[in-house]
C-alpha atoms as a PDB file:
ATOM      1  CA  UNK A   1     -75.152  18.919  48.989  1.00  0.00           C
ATOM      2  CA  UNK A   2     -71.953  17.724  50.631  1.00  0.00           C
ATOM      3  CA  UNK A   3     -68.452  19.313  50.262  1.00  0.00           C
ATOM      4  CA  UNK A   4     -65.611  17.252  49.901  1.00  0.00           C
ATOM      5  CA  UNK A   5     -62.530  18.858  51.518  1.00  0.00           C
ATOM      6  CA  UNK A   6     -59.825  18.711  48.886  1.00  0.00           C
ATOM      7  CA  UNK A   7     -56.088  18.056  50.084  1.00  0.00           C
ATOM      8  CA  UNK A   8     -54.866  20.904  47.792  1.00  0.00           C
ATOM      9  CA  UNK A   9     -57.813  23.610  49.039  1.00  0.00           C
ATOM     10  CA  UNK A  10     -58.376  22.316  52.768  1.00  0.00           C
ATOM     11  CA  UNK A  11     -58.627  26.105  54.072  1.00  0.00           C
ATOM     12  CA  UNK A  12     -60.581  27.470  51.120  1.00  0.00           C
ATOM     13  CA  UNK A  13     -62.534  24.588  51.519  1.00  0.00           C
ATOM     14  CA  UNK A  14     -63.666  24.488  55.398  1.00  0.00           C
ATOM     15  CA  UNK A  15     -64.478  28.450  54.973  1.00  0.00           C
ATOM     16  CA  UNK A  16     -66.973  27.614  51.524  1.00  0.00           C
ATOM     17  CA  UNK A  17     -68.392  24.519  53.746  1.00  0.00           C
ATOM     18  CA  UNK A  18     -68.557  27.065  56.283  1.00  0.00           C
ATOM     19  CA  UNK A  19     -70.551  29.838  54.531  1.00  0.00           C
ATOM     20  CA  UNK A  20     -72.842  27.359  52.446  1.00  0.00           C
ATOM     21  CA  UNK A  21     -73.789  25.500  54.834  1.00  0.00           C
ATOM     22  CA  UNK A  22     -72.568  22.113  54.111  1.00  0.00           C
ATOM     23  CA  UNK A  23     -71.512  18.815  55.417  1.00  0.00           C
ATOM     24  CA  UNK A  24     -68.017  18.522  54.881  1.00  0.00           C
ATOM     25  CA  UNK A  25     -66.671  15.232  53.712  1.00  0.00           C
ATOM     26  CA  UNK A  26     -63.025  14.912  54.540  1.00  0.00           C
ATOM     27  CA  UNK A  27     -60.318  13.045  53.309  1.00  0.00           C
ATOM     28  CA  UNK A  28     -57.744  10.360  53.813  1.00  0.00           C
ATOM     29  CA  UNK A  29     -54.533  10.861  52.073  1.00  0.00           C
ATOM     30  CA  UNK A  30     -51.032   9.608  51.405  1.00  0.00           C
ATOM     31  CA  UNK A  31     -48.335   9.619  48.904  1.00  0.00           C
ATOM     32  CA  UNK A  32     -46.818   5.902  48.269  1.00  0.00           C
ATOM     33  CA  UNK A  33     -42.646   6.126  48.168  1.00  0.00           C
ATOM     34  CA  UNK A  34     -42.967   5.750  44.272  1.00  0.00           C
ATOM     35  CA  UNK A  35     -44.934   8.849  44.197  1.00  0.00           C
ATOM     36  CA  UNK A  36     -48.081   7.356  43.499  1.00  0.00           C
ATOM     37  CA  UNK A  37     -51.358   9.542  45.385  1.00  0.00           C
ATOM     38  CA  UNK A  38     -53.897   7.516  47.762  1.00  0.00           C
ATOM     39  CA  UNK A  39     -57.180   8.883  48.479  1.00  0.00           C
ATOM     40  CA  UNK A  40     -60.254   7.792  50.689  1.00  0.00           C
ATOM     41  CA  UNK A  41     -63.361   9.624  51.669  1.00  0.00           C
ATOM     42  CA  UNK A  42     -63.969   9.759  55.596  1.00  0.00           C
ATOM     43  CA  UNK A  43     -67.588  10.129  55.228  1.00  0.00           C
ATOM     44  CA  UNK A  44     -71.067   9.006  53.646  1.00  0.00           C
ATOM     45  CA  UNK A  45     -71.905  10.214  49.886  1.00  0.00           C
ATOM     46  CA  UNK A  46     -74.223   7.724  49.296  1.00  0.00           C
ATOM     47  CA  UNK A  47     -77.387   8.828  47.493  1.00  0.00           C
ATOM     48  CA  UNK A  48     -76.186  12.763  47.958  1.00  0.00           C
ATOM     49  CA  UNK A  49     -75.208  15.310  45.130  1.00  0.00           C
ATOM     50  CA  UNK A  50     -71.590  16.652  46.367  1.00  0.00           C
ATOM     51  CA  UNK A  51     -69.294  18.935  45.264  1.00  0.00           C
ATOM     52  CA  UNK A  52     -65.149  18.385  45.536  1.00  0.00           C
ATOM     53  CA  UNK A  53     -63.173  21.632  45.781  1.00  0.00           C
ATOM     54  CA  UNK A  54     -59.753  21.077  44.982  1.00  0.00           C
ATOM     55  CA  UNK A  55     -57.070  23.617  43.438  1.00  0.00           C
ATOM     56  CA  UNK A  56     -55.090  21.788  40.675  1.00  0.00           C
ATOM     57  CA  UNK A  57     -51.969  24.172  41.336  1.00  0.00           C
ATOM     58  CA  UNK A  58     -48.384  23.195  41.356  1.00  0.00           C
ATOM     59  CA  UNK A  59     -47.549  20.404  42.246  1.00  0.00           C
ATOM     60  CA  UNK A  60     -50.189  20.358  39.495  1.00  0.00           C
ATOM     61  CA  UNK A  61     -49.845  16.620  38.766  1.00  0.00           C
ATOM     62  CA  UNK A  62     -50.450  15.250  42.351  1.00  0.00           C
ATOM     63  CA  UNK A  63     -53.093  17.753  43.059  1.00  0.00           C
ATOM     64  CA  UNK A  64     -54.868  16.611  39.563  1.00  0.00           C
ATOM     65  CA  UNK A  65     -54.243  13.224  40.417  1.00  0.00           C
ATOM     66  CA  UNK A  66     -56.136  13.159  43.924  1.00  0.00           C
ATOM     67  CA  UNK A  67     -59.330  15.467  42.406  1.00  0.00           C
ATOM     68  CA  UNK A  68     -60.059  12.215  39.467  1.00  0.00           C
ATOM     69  CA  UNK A  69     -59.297   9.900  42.310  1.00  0.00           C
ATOM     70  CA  UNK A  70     -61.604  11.993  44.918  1.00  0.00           C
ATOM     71  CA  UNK A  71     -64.537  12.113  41.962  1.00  0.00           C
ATOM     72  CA  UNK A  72     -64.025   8.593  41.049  1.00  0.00           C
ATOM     73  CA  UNK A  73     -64.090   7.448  44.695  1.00  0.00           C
ATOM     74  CA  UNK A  74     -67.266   9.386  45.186  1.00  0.00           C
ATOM     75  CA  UNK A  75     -69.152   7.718  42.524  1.00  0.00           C
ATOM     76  CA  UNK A  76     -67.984   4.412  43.467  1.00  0.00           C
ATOM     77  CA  UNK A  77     -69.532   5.370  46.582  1.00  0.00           C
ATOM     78  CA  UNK A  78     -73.040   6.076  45.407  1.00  0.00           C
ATOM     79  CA  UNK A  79     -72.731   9.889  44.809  1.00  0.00           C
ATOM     80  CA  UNK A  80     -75.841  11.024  42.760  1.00  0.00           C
ATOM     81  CA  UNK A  81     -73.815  14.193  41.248  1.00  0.00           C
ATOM     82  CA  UNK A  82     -70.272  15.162  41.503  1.00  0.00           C
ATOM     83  CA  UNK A  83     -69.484  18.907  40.896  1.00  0.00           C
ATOM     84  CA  UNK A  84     -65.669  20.020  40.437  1.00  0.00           C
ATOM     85  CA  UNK A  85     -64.817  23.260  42.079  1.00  0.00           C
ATOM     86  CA  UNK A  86     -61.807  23.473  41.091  1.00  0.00           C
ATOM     87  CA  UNK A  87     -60.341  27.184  41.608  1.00  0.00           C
ATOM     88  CA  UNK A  88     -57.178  26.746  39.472  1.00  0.00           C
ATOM     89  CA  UNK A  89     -58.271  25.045  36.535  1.00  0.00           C
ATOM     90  CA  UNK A  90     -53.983  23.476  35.427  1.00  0.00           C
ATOM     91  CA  UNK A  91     -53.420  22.434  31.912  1.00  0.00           C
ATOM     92  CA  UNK A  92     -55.898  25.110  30.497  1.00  0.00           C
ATOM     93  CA  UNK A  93     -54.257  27.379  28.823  1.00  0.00           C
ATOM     94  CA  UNK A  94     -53.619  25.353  25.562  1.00  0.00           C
ATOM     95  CA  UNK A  95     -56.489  25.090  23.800  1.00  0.00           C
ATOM     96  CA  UNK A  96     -55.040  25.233  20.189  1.00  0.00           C
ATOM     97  CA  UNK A  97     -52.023  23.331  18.650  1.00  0.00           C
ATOM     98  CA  UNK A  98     -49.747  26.444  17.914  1.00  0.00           C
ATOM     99  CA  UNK A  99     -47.033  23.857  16.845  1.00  0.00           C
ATOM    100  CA  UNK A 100     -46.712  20.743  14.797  1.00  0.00           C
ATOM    101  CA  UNK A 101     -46.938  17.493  17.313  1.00  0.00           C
ATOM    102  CA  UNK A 102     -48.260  19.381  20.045  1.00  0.00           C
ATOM    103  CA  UNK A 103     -51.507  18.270  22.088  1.00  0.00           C
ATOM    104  CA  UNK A 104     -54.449  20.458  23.275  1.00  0.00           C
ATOM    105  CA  UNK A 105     -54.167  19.835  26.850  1.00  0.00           C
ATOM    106  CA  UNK A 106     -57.263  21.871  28.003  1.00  0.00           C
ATOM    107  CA  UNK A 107     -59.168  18.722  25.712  1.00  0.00           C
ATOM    108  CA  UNK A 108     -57.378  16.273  27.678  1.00  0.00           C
ATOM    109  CA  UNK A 109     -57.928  17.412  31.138  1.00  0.00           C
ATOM    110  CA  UNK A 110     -61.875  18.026  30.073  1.00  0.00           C
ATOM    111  CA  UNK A 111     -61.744  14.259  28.646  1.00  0.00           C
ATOM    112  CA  UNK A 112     -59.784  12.976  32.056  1.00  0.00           C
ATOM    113  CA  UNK A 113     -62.395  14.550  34.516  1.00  0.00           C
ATOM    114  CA  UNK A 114     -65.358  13.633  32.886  1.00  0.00           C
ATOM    115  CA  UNK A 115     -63.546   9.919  32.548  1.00  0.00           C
ATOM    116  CA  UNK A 116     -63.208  10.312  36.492  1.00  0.00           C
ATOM    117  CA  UNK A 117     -67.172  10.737  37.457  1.00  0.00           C
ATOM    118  CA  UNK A 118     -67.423  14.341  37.176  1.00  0.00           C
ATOM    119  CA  UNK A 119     -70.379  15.914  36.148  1.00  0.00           C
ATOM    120  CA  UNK A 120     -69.870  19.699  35.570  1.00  0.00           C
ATOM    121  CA  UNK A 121     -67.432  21.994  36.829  1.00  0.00           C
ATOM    122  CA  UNK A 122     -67.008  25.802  38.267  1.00  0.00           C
ATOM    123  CA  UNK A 123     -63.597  27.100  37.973  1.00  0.00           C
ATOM    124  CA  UNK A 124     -62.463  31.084  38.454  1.00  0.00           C
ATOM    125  CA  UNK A 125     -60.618  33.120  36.095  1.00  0.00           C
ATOM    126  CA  UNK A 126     -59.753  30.456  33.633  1.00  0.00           C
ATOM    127  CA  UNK A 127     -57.139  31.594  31.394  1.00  0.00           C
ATOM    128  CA  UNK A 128     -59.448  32.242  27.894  1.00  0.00           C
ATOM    129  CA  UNK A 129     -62.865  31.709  29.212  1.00  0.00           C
ATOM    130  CA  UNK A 130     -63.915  30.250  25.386  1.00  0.00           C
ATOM    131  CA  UNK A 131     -61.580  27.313  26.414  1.00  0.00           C
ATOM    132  CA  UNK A 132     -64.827  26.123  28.641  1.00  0.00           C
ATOM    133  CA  UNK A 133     -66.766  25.539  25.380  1.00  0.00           C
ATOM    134  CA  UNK A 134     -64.825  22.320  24.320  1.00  0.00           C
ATOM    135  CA  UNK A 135     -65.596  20.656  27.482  1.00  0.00           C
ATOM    136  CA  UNK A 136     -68.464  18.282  26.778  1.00  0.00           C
ATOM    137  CA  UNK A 137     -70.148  18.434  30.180  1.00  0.00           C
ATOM    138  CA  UNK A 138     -71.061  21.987  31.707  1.00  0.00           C
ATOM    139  CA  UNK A 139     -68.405  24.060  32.583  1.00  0.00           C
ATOM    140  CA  UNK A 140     -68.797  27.502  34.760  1.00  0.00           C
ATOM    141  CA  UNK A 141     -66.556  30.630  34.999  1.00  0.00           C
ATOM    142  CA  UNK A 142     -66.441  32.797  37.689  1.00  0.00           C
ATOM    143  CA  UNK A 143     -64.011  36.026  37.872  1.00  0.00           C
ATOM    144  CA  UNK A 144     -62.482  36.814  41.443  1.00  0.00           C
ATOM    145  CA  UNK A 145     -61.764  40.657  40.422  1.00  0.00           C
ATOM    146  CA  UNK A 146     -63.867  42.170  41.847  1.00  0.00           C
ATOM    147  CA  UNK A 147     -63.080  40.385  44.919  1.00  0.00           C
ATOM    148  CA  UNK A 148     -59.590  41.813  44.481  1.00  0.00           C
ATOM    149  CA  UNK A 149     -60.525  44.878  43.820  1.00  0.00           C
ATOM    150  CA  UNK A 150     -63.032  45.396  46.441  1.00  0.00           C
ATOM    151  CA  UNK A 151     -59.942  44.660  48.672  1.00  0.00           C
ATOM    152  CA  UNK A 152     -57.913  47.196  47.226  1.00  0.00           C
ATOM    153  CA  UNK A 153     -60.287  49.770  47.320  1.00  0.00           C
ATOM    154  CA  UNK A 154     -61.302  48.763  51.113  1.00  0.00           C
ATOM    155  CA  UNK A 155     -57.117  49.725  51.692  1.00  0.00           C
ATOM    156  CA  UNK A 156     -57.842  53.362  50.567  1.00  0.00           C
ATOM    157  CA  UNK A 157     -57.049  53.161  47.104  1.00  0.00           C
ATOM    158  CA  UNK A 158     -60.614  54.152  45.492  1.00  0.00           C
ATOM    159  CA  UNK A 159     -59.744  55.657  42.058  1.00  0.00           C
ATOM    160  CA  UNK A 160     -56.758  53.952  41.566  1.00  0.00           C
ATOM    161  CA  UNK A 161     -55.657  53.138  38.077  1.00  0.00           C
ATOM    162  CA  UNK A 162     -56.366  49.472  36.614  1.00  0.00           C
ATOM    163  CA  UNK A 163     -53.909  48.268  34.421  1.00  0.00           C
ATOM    164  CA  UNK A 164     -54.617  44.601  32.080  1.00  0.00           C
ATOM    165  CA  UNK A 165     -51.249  43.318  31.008  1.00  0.00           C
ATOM    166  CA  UNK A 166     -52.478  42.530  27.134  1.00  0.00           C
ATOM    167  CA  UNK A 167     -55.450  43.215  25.105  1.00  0.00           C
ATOM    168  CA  UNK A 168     -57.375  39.742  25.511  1.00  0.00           C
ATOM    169  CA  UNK A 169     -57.830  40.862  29.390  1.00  0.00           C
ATOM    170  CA  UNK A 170     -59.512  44.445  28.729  1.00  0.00           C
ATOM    171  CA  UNK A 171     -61.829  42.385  30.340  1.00  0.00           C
ATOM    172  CA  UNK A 172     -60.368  42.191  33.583  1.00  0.00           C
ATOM    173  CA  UNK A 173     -58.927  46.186  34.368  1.00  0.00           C
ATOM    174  CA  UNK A 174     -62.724  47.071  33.424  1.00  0.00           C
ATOM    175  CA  UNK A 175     -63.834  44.937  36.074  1.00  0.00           C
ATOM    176  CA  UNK A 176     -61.791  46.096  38.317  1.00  0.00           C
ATOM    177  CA  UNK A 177     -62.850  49.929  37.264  1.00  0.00           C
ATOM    178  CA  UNK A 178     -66.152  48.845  37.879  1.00  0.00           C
ATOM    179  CA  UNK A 179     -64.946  48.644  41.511  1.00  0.00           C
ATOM    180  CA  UNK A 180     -62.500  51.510  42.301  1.00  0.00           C
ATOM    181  CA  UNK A 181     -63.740  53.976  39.943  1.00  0.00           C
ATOM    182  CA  UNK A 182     -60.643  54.898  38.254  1.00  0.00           C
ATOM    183  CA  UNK A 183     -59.899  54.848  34.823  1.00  0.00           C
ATOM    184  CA  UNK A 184     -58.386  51.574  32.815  1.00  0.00           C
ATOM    185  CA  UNK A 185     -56.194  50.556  30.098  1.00  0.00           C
ATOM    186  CA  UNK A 186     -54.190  47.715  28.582  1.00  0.00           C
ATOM    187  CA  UNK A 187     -50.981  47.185  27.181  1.00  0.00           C
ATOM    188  CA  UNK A 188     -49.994  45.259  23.831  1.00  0.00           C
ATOM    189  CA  UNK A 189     -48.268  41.920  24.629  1.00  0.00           C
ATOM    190  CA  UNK A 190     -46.344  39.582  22.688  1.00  0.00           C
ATOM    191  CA  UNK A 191     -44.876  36.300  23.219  1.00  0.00           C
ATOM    192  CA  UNK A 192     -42.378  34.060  20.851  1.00  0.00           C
ATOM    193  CA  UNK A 193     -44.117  30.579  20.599  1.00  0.00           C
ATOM    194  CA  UNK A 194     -40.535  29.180  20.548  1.00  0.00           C
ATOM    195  CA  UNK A 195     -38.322  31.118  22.741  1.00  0.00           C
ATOM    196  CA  UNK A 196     -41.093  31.813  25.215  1.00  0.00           C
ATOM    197  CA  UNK A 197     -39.320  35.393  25.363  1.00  0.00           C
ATOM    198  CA  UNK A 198     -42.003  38.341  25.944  1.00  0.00           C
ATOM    199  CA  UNK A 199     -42.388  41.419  24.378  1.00  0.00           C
ATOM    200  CA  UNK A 200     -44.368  44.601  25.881  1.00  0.00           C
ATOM    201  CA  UNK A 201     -45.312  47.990  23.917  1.00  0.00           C
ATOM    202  CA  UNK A 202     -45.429  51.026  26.107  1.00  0.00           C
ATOM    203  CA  UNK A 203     -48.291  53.231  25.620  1.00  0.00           C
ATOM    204  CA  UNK A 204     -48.984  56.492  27.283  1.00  0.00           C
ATOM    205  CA  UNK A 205     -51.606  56.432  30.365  1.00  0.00           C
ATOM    206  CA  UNK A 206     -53.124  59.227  32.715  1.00  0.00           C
ATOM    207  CA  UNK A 207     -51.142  57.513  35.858  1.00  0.00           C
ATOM    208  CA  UNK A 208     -48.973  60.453  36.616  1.00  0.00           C
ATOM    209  CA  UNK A 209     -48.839  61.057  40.294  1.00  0.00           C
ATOM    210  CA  UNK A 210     -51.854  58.040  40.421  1.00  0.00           C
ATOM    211  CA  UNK A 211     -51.729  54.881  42.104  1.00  0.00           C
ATOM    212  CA  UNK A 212     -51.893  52.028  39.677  1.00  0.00           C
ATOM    213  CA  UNK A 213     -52.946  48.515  40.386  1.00  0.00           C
ATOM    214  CA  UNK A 214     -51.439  45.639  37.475  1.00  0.00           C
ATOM    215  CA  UNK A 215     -54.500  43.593  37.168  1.00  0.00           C
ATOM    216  CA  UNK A 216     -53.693  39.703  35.588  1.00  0.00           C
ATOM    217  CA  UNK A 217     -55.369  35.877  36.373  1.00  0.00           C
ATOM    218  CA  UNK A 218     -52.071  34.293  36.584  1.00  0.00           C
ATOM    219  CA  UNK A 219     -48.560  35.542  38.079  1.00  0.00           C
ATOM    220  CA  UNK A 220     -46.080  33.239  37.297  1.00  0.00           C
ATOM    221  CA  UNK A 221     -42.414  34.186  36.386  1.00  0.00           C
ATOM    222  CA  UNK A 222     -43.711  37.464  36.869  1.00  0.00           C
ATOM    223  CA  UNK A 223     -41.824  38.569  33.538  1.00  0.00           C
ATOM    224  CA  UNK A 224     -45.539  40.460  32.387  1.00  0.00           C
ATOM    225  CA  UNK A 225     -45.888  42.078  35.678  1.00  0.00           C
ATOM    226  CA  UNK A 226     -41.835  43.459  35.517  1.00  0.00           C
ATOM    227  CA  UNK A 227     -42.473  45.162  32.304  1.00  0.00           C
ATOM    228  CA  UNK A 228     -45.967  46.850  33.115  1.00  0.00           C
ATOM    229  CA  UNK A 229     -44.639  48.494  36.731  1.00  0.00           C
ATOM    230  CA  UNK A 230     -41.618  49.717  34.582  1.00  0.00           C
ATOM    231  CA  UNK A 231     -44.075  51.464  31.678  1.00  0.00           C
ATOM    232  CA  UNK A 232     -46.446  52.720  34.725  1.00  0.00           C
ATOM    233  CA  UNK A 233     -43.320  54.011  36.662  1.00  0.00           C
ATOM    234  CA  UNK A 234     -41.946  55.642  33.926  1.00  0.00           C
ATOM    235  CA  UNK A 235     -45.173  57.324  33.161  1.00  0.00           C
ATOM    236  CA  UNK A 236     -44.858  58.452  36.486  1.00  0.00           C
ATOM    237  CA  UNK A 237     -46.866  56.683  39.050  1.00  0.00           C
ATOM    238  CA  UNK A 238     -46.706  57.138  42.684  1.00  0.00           C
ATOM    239  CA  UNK A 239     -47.066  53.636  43.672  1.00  0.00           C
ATOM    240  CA  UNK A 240     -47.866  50.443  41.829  1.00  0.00           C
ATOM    241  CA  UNK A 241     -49.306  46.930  43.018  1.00  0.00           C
ATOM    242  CA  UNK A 242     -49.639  43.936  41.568  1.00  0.00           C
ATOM    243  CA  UNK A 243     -53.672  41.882  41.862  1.00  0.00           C
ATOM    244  CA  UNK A 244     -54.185  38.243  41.177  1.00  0.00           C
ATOM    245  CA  UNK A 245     -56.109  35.624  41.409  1.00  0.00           C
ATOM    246  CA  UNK A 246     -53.479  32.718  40.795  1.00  0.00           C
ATOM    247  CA  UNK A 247     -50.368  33.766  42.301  1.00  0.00           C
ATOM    248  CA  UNK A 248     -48.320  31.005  41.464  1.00  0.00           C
ATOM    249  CA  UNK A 249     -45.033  33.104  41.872  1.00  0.00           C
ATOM    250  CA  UNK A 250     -42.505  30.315  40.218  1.00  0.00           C
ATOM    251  CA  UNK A 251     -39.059  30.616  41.732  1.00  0.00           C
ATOM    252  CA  UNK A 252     -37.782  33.967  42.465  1.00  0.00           C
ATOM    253  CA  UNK A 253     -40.387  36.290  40.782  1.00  0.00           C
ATOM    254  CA  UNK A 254     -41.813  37.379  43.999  1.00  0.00           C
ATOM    255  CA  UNK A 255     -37.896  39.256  44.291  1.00  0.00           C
ATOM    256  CA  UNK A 256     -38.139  40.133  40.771  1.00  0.00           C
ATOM    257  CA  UNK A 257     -41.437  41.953  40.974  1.00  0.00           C
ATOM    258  CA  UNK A 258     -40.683  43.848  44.097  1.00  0.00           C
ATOM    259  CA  UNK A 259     -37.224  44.722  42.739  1.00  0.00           C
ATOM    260  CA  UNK A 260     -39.163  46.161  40.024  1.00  0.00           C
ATOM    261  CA  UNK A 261     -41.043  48.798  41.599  1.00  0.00           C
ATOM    262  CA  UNK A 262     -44.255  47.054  43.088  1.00  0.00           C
ATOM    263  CA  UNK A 263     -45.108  47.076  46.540  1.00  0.00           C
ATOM    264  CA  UNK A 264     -47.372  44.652  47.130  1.00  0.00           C
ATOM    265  CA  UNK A 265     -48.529  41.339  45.430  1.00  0.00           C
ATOM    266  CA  UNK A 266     -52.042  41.121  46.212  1.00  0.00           C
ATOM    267  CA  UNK A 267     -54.093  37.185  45.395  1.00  0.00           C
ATOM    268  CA  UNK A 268     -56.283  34.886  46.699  1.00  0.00           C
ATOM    269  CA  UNK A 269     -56.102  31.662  48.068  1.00  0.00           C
ATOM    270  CA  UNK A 270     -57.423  30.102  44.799  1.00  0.00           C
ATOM    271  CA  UNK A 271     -53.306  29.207  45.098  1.00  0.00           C
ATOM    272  CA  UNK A 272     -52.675  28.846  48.767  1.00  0.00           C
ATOM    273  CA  UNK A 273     -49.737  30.683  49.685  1.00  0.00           C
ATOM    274  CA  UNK A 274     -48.563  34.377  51.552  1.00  0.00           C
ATOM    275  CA  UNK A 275     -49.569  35.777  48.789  1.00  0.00           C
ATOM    276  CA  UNK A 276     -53.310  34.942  49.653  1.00  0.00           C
ATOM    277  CA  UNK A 277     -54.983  37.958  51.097  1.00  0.00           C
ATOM    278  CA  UNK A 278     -58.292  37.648  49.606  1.00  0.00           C
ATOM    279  CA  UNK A 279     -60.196  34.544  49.958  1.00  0.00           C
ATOM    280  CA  UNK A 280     -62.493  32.917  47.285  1.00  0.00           C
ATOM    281  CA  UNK A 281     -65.073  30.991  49.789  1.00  0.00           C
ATOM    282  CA  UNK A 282     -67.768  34.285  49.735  1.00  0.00           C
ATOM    283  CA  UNK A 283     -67.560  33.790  45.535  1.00  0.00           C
ATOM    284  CA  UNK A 284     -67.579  30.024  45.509  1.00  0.00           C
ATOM    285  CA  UNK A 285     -69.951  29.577  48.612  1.00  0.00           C
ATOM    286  CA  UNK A 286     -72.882  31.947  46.816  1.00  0.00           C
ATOM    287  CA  UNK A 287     -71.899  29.739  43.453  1.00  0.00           C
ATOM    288  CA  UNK A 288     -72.966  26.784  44.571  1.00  0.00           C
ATOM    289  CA  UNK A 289     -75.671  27.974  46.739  1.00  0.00           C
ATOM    290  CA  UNK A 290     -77.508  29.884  43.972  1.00  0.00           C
ATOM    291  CA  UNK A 291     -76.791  26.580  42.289  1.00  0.00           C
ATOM    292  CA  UNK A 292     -78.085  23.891  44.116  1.00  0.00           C
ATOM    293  CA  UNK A 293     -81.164  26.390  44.184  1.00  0.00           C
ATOM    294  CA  UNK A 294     -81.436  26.356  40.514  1.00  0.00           C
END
């Protein structure tokens, strides 16, 4: 197996090379003055089976845009097998029309990389993890959580409280209470398919005097994470933190959040930014490892 270093994951990507083992193909790149993307592998992938780990995170269309090109190039090349890691899997969270005239973009992105030469993929905390099953090639979902929460716990927060910011990501705070041993709970979420505008029910937790950690996949706006620290803090919490593993922190949410209430913003470099304190090469490394085995 070889391991394509993708433009959009070059750190994440040298450390999983790194810890598997692996050859690391690099790569050429350049962005014409119209925008357009240019890609060519530096390296031999003739006959081999390699995997390309590349983040699609904003600027989601460019980083897209180089993984088909890097997949493509590699089976032009001779490539036996091309594996997608691709940590932040854009364009997946619509995987129903809600709306007349809309399109189900998690359909076309699973259409477009399979069009490019790939194979199968492994992506981490996927929005709805059921969104995989349309895909018509394999698909893989790994869950960074406990990586997060192994870190938080590591900072002397054992028996914190884990927090999911809706029901559809239970999942996620009992994963995390797997970790630190504290209890877990979720709140009831709401969103307007038209206005966008989000509505969050308080309920009453044990987080009195506790510290509480607001457990989510994505951080965006940061509007979900705002209304949970206010809830917690009102139930009276002594400190709160935010945990994610896509902190894509749009505009000025990282203010907003901290304004809020929450100390830290805790993710991993599945989005690289200052933001990334826990990496995803240990997860991703043993992935492919266990599956180049199998």
């Amino acid at each position: 197996m070889k391991l394509i270093i993708g433009p959009a994951s070059e750190n994440l990507a040298i450390k999983t090379a790194k810890l598997a083992g692996y050859e690391k193909i690099k790569v050429i790149k350049k962005q014409f003055p119209d925008g357009e993307v240019y890609i060519r592998l530096d390296g031999s992938v003739k006959n081999e089976n390699v995997a390309i780990l590349q983040t699609t995170c904003p600027p989601q269309n460019i980083n897209l845009m180089q993984l088909v090109f890097m997949a493509s190039a590699a089976k032009l090349s001779g490539a036996k097998k091309v594996i997608g890691i691709i940590p932040y899997l854009a364009y997946a969270r619509q995987d129903k029309i809600f709306l007349p005239g809309e399109n189900i973009s998690a359909d076309t992105i699973a259409q477009m990389l399979k069009a490019s030469g790939i194979d199968e993929i492994i992506t981490v905390n996927v929005h709805q993890e059921d969104v995989l099953k349309r895909f018509s090639f394999p698909a893989k979902n790994l869950s960074a959580i406990p990586l997060l929460a192994e870190y938080i716990k590591q900072r002397g927060h054992n028996g914190a409280f884990s927090l999911a910011p809706d029901k559809g990501a239970v999942h996620i705070a009992e994963q995390a209470k797997k970790v630190l041993g504290g209890e877990s709970g979720y709140l009831e979420k709401r969103r307007d398919r038209y206005t966008g505008e989000l509505s969050v029910s308080k309920k009453n937790f044990n987080v009195k005097g506790k510290t509480s950690i607001i457990f989510d996949d994505i951080i965006s706006t940061g509007g979900t994470i705002i209304k949970a620290a206010k809830i917690l803090l009102d139930l009276g919490a002594a400190r709160v933190f935010a945990a994610c593993v896509h902190p894509l922190l749009i505009g000025n949410a990282e203010k907003r959040i901290l304004n809020a209430g929450v100390e830290e913003i805790i993710g991993t470099d599945s989005v690289p930014s200052s933001f990334s304190k826990v990496s995803l090469a240990p997860l991703i490394s043993q992935e492919i490892k266990a599956h180049e085995i199998g």
